[in-house]
Protein backbone atom coordinates (compact mmCIF):
# COMPACT_ATOMS: atom_id res chain seq x y z
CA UNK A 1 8.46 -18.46 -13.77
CA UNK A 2 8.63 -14.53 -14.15
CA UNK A 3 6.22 -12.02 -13.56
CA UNK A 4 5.66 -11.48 -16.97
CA UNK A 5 4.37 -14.88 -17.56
CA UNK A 6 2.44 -14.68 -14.20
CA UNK A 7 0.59 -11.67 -15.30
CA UNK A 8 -0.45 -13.47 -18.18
CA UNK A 9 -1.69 -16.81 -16.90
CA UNK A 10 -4.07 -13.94 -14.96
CA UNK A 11 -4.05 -13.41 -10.58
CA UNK A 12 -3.71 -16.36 -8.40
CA UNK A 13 -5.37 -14.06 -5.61
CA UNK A 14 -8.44 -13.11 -7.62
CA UNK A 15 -11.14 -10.39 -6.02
CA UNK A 16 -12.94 -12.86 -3.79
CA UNK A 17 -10.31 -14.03 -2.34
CA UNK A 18 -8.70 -10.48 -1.62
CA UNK A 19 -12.26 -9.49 -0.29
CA UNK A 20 -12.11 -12.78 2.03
CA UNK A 21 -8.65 -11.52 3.51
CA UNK A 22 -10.23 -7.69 4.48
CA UNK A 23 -12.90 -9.19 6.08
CA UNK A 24 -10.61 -11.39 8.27
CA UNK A 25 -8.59 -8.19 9.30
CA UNK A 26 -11.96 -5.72 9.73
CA UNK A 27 -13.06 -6.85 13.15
CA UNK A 28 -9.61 -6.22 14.81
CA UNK A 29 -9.63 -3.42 17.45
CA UNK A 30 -5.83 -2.17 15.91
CA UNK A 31 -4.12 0.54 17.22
CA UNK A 32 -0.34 1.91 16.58
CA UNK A 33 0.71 -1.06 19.27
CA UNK A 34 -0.74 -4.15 20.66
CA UNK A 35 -2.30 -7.86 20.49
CA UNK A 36 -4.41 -6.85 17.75
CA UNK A 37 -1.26 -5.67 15.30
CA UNK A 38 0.01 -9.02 16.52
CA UNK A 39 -2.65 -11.28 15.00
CA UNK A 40 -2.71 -9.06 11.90
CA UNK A 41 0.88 -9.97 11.12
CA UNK A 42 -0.44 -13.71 12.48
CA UNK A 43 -3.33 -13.72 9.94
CA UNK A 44 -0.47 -12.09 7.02
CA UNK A 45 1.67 -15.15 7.76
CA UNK A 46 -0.66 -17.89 6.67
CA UNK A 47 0.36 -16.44 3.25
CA UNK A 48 3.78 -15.21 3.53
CA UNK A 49 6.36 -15.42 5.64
CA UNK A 50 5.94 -12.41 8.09
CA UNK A 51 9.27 -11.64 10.57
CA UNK A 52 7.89 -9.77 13.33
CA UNK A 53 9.74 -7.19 15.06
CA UNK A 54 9.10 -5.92 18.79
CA UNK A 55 10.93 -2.37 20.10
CA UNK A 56 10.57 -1.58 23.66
CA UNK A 57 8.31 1.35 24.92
CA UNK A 58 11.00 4.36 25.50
CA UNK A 59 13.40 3.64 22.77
CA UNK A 60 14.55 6.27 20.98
CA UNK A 61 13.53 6.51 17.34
CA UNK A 62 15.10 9.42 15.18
CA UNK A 63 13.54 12.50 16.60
CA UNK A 64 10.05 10.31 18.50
CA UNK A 65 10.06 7.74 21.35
CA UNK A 66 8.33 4.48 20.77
CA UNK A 67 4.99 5.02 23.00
CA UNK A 68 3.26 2.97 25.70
CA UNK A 69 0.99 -0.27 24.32
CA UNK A 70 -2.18 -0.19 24.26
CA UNK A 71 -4.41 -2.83 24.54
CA UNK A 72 -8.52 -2.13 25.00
CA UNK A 73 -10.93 -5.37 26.01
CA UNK A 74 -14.31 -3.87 26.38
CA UNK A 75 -15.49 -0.16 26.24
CA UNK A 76 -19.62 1.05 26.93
CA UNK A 77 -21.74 3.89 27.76
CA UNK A 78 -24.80 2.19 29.79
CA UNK A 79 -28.40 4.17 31.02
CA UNK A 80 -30.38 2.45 33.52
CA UNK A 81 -28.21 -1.21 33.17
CA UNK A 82 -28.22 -0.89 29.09
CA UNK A 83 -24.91 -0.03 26.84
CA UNK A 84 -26.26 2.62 24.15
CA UNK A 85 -22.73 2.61 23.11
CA UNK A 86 -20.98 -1.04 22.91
CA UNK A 87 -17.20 -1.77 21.77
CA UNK A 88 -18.81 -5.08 20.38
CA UNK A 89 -20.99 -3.28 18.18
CA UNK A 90 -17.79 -0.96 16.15
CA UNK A 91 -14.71 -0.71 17.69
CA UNK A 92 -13.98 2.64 16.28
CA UNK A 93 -16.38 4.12 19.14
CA UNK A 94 -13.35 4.37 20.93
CA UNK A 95 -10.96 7.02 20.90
CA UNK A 96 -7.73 4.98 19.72
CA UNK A 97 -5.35 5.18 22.78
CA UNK A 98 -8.14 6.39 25.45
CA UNK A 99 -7.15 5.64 29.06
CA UNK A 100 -8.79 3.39 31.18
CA UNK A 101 -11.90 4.98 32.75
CA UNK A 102 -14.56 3.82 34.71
CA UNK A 103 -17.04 6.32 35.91
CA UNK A 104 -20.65 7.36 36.20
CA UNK A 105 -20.49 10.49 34.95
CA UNK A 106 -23.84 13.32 34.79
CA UNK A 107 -24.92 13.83 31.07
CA UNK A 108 -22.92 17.41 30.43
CA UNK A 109 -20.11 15.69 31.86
CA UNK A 110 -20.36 13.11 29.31
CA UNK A 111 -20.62 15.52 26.36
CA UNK A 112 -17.41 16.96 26.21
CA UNK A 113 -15.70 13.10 25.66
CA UNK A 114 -18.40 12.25 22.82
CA UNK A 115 -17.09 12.76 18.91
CA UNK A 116 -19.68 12.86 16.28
CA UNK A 117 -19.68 14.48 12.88
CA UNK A 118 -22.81 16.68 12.69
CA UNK A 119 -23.01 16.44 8.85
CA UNK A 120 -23.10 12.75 8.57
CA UNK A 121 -25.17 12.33 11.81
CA UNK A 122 -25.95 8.31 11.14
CA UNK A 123 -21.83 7.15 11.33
CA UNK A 124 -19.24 6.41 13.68
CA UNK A 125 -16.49 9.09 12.69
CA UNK A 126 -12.64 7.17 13.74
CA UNK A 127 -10.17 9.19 16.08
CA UNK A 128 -7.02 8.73 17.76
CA UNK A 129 -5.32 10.32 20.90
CA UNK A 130 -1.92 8.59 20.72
CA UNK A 131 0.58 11.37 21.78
CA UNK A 132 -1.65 12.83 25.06
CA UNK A 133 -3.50 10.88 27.59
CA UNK A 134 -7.44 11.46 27.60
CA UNK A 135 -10.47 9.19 26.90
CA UNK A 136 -13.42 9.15 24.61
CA UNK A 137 -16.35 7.50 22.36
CA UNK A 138 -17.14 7.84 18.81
CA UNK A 139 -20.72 8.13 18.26
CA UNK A 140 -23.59 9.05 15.88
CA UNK A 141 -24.57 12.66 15.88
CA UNK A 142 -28.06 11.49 16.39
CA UNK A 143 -27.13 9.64 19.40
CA UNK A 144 -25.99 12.49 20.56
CA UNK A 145 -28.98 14.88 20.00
CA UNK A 146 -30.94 12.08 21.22
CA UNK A 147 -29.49 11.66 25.02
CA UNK A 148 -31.19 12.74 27.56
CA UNK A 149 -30.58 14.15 31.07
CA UNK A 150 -29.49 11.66 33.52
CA UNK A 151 -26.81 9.54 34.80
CA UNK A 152 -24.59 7.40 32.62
CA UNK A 153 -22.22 4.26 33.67
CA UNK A 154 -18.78 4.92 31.72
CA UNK A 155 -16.36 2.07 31.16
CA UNK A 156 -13.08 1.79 28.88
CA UNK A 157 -11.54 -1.80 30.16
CA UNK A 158 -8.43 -1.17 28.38
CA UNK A 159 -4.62 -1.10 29.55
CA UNK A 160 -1.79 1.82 28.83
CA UNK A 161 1.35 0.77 29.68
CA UNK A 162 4.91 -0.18 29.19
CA UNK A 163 5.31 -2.72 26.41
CA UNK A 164 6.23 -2.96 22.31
CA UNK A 165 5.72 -1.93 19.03
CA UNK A 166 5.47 -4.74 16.72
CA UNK A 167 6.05 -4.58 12.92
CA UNK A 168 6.30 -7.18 10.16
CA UNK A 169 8.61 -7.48 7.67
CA UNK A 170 8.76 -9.95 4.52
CA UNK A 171 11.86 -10.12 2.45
CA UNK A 172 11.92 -11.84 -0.81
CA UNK A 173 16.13 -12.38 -2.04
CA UNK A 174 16.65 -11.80 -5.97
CA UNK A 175 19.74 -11.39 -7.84
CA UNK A 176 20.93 -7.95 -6.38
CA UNK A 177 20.87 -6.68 -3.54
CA UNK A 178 19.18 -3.77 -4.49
CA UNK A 179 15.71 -3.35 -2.77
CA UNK A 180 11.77 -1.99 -3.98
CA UNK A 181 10.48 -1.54 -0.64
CA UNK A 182 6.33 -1.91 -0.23
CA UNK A 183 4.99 -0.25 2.76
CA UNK A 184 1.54 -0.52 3.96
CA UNK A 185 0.36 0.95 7.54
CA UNK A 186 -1.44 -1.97 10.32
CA UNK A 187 -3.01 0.73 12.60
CA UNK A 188 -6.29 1.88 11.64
CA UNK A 189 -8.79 -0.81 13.01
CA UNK A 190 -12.31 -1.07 11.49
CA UNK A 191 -11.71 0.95 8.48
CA UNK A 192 -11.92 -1.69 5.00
CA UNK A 193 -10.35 1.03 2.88
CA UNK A 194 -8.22 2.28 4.86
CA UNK A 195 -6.30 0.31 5.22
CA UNK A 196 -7.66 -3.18 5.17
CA UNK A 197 -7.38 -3.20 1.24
CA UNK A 198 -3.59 -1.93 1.36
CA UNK A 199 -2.99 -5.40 3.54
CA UNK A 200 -4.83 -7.43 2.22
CA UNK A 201 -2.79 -6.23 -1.75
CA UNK A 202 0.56 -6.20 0.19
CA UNK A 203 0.06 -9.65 1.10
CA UNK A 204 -0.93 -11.02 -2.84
CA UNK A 205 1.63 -8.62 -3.76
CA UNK A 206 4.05 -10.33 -1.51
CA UNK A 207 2.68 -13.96 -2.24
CA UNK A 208 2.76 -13.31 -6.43
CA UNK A 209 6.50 -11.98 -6.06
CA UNK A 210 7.59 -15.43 -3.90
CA UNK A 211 6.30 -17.70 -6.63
CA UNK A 212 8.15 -15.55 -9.53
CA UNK A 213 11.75 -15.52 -10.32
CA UNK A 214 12.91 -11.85 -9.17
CA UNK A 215 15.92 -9.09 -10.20
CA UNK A 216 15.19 -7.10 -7.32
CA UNK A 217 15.12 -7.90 -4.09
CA UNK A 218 11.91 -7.01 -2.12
CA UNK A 219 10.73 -5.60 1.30
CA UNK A 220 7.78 -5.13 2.57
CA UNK A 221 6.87 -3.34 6.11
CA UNK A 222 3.95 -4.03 7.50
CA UNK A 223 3.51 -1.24 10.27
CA UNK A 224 1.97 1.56 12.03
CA UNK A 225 1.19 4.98 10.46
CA UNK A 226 4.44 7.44 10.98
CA UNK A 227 5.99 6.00 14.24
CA UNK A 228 6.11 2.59 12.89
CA UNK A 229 8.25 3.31 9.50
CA UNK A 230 10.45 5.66 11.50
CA UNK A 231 11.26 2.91 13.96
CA UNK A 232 11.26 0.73 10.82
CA UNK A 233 13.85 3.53 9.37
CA UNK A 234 15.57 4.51 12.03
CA UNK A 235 16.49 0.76 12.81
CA UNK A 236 17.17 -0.37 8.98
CA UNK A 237 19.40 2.40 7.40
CA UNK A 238 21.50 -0.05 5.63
CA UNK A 239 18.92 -1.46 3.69
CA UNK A 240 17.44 2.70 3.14
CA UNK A 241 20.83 3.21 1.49
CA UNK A 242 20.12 0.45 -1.04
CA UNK A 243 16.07 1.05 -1.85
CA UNK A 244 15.90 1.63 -5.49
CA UNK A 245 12.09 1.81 -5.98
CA UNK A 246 9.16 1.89 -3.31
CA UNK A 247 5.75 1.85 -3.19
CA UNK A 248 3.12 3.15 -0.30
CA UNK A 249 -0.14 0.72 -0.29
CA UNK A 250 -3.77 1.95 0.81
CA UNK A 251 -7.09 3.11 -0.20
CA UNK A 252 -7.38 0.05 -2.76
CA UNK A 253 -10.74 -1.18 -2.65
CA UNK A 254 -13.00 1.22 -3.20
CA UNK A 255 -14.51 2.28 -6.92
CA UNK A 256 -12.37 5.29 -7.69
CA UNK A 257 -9.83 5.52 -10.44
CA UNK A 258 -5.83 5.09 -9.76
CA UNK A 259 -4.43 7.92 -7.91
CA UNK A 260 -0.39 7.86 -8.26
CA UNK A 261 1.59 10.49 -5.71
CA UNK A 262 4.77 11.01 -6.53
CA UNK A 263 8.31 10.70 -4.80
CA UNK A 264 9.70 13.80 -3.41
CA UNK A 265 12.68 13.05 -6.07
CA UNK A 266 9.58 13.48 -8.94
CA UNK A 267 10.79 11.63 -11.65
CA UNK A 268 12.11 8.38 -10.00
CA UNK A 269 12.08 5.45 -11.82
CA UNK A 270 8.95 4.11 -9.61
CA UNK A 271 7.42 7.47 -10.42
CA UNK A 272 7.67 6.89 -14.30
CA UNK A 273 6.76 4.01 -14.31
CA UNK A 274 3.51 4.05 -12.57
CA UNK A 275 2.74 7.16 -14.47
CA UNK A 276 3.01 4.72 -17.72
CA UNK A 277 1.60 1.98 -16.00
CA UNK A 278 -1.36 4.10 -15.48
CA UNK A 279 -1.52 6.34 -18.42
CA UNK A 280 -3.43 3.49 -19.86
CA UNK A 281 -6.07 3.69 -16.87
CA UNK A 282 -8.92 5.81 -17.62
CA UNK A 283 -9.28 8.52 -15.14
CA UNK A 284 -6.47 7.92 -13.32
CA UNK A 285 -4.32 10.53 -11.49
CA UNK A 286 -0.35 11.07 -10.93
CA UNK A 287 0.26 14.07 -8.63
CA UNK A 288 3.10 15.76 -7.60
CA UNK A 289 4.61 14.75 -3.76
CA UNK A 290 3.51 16.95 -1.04
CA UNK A 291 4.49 16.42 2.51
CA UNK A 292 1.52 15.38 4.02
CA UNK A 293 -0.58 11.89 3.95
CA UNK A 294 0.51 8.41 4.57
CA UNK A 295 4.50 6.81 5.43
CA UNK A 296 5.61 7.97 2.20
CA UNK A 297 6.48 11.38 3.80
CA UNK A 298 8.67 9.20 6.03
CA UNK A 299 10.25 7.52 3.83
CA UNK A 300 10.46 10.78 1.22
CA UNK A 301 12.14 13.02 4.16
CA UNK A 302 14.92 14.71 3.36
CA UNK A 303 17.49 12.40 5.29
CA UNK A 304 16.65 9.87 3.33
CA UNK A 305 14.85 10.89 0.08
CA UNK A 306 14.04 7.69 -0.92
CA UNK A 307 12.05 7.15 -4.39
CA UNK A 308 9.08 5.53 -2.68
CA UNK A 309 5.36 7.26 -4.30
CA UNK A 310 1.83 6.48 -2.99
CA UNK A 311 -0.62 4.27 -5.03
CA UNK A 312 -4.10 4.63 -4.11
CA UNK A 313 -7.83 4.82 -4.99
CA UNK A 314 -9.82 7.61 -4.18
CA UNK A 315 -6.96 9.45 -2.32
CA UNK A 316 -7.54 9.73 1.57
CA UNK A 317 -9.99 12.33 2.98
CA UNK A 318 -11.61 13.14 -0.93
CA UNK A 319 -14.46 9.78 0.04
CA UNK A 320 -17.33 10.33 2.63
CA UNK A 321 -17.20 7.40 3.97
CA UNK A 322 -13.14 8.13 5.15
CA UNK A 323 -12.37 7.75 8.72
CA UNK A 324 -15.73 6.62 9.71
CA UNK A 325 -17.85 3.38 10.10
CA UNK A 326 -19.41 3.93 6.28
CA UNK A 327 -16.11 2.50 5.24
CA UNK A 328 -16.77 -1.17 5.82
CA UNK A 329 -16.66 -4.11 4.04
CA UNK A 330 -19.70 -3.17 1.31
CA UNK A 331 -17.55 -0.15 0.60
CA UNK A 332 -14.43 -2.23 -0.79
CA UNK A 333 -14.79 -4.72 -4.10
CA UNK A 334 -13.93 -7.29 -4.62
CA UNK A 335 -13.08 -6.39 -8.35
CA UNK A 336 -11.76 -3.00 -7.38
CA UNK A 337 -9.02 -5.22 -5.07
CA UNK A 338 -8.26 -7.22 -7.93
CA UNK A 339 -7.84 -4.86 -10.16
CA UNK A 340 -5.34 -3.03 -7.40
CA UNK A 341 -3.12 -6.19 -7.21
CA UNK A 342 -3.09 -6.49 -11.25
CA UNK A 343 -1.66 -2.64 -11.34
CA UNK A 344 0.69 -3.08 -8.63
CA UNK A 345 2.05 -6.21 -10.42
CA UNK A 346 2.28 -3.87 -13.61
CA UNK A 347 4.47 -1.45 -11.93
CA UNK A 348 6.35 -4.37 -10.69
CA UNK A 349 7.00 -5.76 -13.68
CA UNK A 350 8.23 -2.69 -15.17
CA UNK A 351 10.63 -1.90 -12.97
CA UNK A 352 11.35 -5.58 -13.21
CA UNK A 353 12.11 -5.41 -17.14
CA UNK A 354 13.40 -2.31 -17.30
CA UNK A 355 16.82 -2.37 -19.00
CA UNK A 356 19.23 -0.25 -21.03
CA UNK A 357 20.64 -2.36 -24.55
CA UNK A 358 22.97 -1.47 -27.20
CA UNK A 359 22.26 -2.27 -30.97
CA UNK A 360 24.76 -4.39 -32.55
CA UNK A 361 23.63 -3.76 -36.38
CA UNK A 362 23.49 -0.10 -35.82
CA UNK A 363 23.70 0.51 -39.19
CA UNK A 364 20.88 0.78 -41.17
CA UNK A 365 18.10 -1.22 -40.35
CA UNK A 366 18.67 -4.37 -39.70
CA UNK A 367 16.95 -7.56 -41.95
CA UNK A 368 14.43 -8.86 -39.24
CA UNK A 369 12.09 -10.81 -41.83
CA UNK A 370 15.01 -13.59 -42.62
CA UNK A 371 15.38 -13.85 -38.44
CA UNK A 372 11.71 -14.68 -37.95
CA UNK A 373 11.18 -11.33 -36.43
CA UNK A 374 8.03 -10.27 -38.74
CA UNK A 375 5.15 -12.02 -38.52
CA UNK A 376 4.65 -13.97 -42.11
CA UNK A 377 0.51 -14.93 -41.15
CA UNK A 378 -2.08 -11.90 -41.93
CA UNK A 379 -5.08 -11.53 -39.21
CA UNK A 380 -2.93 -11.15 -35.99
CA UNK A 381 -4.40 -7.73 -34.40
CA UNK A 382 -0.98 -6.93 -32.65
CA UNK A 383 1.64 -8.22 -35.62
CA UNK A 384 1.80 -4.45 -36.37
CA UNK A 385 2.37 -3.65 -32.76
CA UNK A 386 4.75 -6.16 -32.24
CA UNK A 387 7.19 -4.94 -35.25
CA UNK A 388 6.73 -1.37 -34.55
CA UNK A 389 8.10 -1.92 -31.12
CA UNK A 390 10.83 -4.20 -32.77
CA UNK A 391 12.03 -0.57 -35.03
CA UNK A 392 11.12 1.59 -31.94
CA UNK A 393 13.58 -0.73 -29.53
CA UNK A 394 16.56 -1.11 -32.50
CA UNK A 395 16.52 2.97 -33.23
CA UNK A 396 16.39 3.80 -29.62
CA UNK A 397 18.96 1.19 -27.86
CA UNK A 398 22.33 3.41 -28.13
CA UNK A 399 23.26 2.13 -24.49
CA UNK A 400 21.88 5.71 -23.25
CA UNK A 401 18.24 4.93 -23.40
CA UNK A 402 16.61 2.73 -21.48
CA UNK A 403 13.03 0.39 -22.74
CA UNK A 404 10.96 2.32 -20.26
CA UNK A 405 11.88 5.76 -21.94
CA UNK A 406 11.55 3.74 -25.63
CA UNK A 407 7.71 2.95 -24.28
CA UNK A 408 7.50 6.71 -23.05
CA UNK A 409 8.84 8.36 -26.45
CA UNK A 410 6.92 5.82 -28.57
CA UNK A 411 3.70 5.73 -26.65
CA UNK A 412 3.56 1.99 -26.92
CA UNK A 413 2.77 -0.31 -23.86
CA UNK A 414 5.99 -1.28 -21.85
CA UNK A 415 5.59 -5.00 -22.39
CA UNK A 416 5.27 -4.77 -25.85
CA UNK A 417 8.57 -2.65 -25.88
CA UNK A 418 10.30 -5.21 -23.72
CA UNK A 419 9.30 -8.40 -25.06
CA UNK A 420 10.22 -7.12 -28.72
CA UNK A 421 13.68 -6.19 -26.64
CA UNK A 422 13.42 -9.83 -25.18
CA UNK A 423 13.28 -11.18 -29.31
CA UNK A 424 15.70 -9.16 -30.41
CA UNK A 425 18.30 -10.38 -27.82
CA UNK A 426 17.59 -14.13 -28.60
CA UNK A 427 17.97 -12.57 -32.19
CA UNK A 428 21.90 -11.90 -31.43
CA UNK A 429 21.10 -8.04 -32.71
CA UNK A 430 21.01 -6.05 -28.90
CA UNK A 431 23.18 -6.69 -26.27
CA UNK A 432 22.97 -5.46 -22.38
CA UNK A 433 24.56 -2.56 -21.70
CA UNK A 434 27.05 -3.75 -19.50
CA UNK A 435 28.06 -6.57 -22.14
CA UNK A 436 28.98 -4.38 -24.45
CA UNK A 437 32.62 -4.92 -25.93
């Protein structure tokens, strides 16, 4: 089977099912290393065949140094025998990376190691220390306001020390060698957005393309935010030098529109085509790159410049509920997932399909009625589509343009413009590019 006739028999992973998968990954304390990235890529493997990599603390990766692993088991802040601040309850109220402590520690003493966001006073805000050794909680603002002077048992049960960075990796052969890479980050821990919904796509994405016959072949890197694709990079240069199209994964469940980020490159071919994928989205976005958000900065750096954009919702940091506990699992759809493996697919399947022909009637228009090319029954809605397409795809195919810029200059959807090529083939009037005599 190909995509295209995947996509129309309609998602094998439909939105519950998606939604199902986020809220197995939600409760898992993840960091940039440890047993809880472990059972994520455990959890991705029931569905696709996940190769897990481990590099050693202290190896050298590009310009960074793979860290120290980090493992936490329990974390509180008691008063008078009872936790007012319990790992068990969220386990973003601890700073990601915090040392061990444990302490009983005067209330101003406390204060300085307590993060809360004064203007959303009723949520758990997420942060990180990853690169310099300190502890800390995550707490409401009004928790905060509310404390009172006293004494205050302080305990992060939690381990810092040499070990591994573990990514996954999930390669699906096709004809050529040539690679779309799919990236989607493992670190951030209770956080459904971000980045829950990118893993939980990755994996349909992943689980669709294994059951479909495929041009490309595909890898997808399931790893930490920024050191995990370097070590992914610096360790996999090889298959850099052959990625033709990629695709950054997150921020895919909640109700925004499509946001598409470009590659630093601008007009790849993944660029155009999720520009036309989603030109027929209402309200979605394409933006230009910029240097700053999620892995595809990695991937877009200058040594490597490879054309790998950024799909996404609601971009990161433009939701309230970002980085805090307000992004849990009411905050991602089960529709809105769907609907974020369907568009993926799209873009897939463009890039898939996409193909330069040449004409072999060239001359005048060729007689398409006496071929069974026009439809001969009045009262089909796309007939008129369908034949435009045919004209658009016979004027167009010199061998210098290919059926993604015939569905950019004619405005008409890309699998209407490829399936007409697809007819005309079969017809004996177009011929691939590279079969021309």
């Amino acid at each position: 089977m190909r995509l295209t006739e995947a996509l129309r028999a309609g998602p094998q992973w439909h939105g519950d099912l998606l939604h199902d998968l986020v809220a197995r990954l939600y409760p898992l304390p993840r960091s940039i290393t440890g047993d809880a990235v472990r059972e994520t890529l455990r959890i991705i493997a029931e569905h696709v065949p996940v190769t897990t990599t481990e590099v050693p603390s202290g190896t050298p990766v590009l310009d960074w140094t793979v860290p120290k692993e980090w493992n936490l088991r329990d974390a509180y802040i008691a008063r008078d025998g009872e936790r007012i601040v319990d790992l068990h309850a969220s386990n973003l109220h601890v700073v990601g990376y915090s040392v061990p402590v444990d302490a009983r520690l005067a209330r101003d003493e406390l204060l300085p190691h307590l993060h809360s966001l004064p203007d959303q006073p009723d949520v758990v805000p997420y942060r990180t220390s990853y690169w310099q050794e300190r502890w800390g909680f995550c707490v409401p603002h009004r928790l905060v306001e509310s404390l009172p002077d006293g004494f205050y048992d302080v305990r992060i049960d939690a381990t810092l020390a040499d070990g591994a960075l573990t990514y996954g990796e999930v390669t699906l052969p096709g004809e050529v060698d040539d690679v779309v890479l799919v990236s989607t980050h493992t670190c951030h821990p209770s956080l459904a957005n971000d980045n829950c919904s990118g893993l939980a796509v990755a994996t349909a994405l992943a689980a669709t393309l294994a059951g479909v016959e495929r041009r490309y072949t595909y890898r997808f890197v399931f790893a930490p935010g920024t050191i995990g694709s370097i070590v992914w990079l610096a360790r996999n240069e090889d298959v850099a030098a052959r990625v033709r199209h990629g695709l950054v994964l997150s921020n895919l469940g909640d109700g925004g529109a499509f946001t598409y980020k470009r590659s630093r490159r601008g007009n790849a071919g993944i660029d155009r085509a999720a520009a036309h994928v989603l030109s027929g989205y209402e309200g979605s976005t394409v933006v230009d790159f910029s240097p700053y958000g999620y892995d595809e900065r990695q991937y877009c750096s200058p040594g490597f410049d490879l054309p790998v954009g950024s799909l996404s919702r609601t971009p990161w940091g433009r939701y309230a509920q970002y980085h805090t506990s307000a992004d849990d699992l009411s905050f991602v759809e089960p529709k809105q997932l769907e609907g974020s493996l369907l568009t993926a697919l799209e873009i897939v399947d463009v890039v898939e399909r996409d193909a330069t022909y040449v004409n072999l009637s060239p001359k005048g228009e060729p007689q398409l009625g006496r071929r069974g090319l026009y439809s001969s029954l009045g009262g089909d809605p796309h007939a008129r589509e369908r034949e435009i397409a045919l004209l658009w795809v016979l004027n167009q195919s010199d061998g210098a343009r290919s059926l993604l810029d015939i569905a950019e200059r004619s405005r008409l959807p890309f699998a209407t413009v490829a399936d007409a090529a697809e007819a005309l083939l079969a017809a004996g009037l177009l011929a691939p590019c590279d079969a021309r005599s």
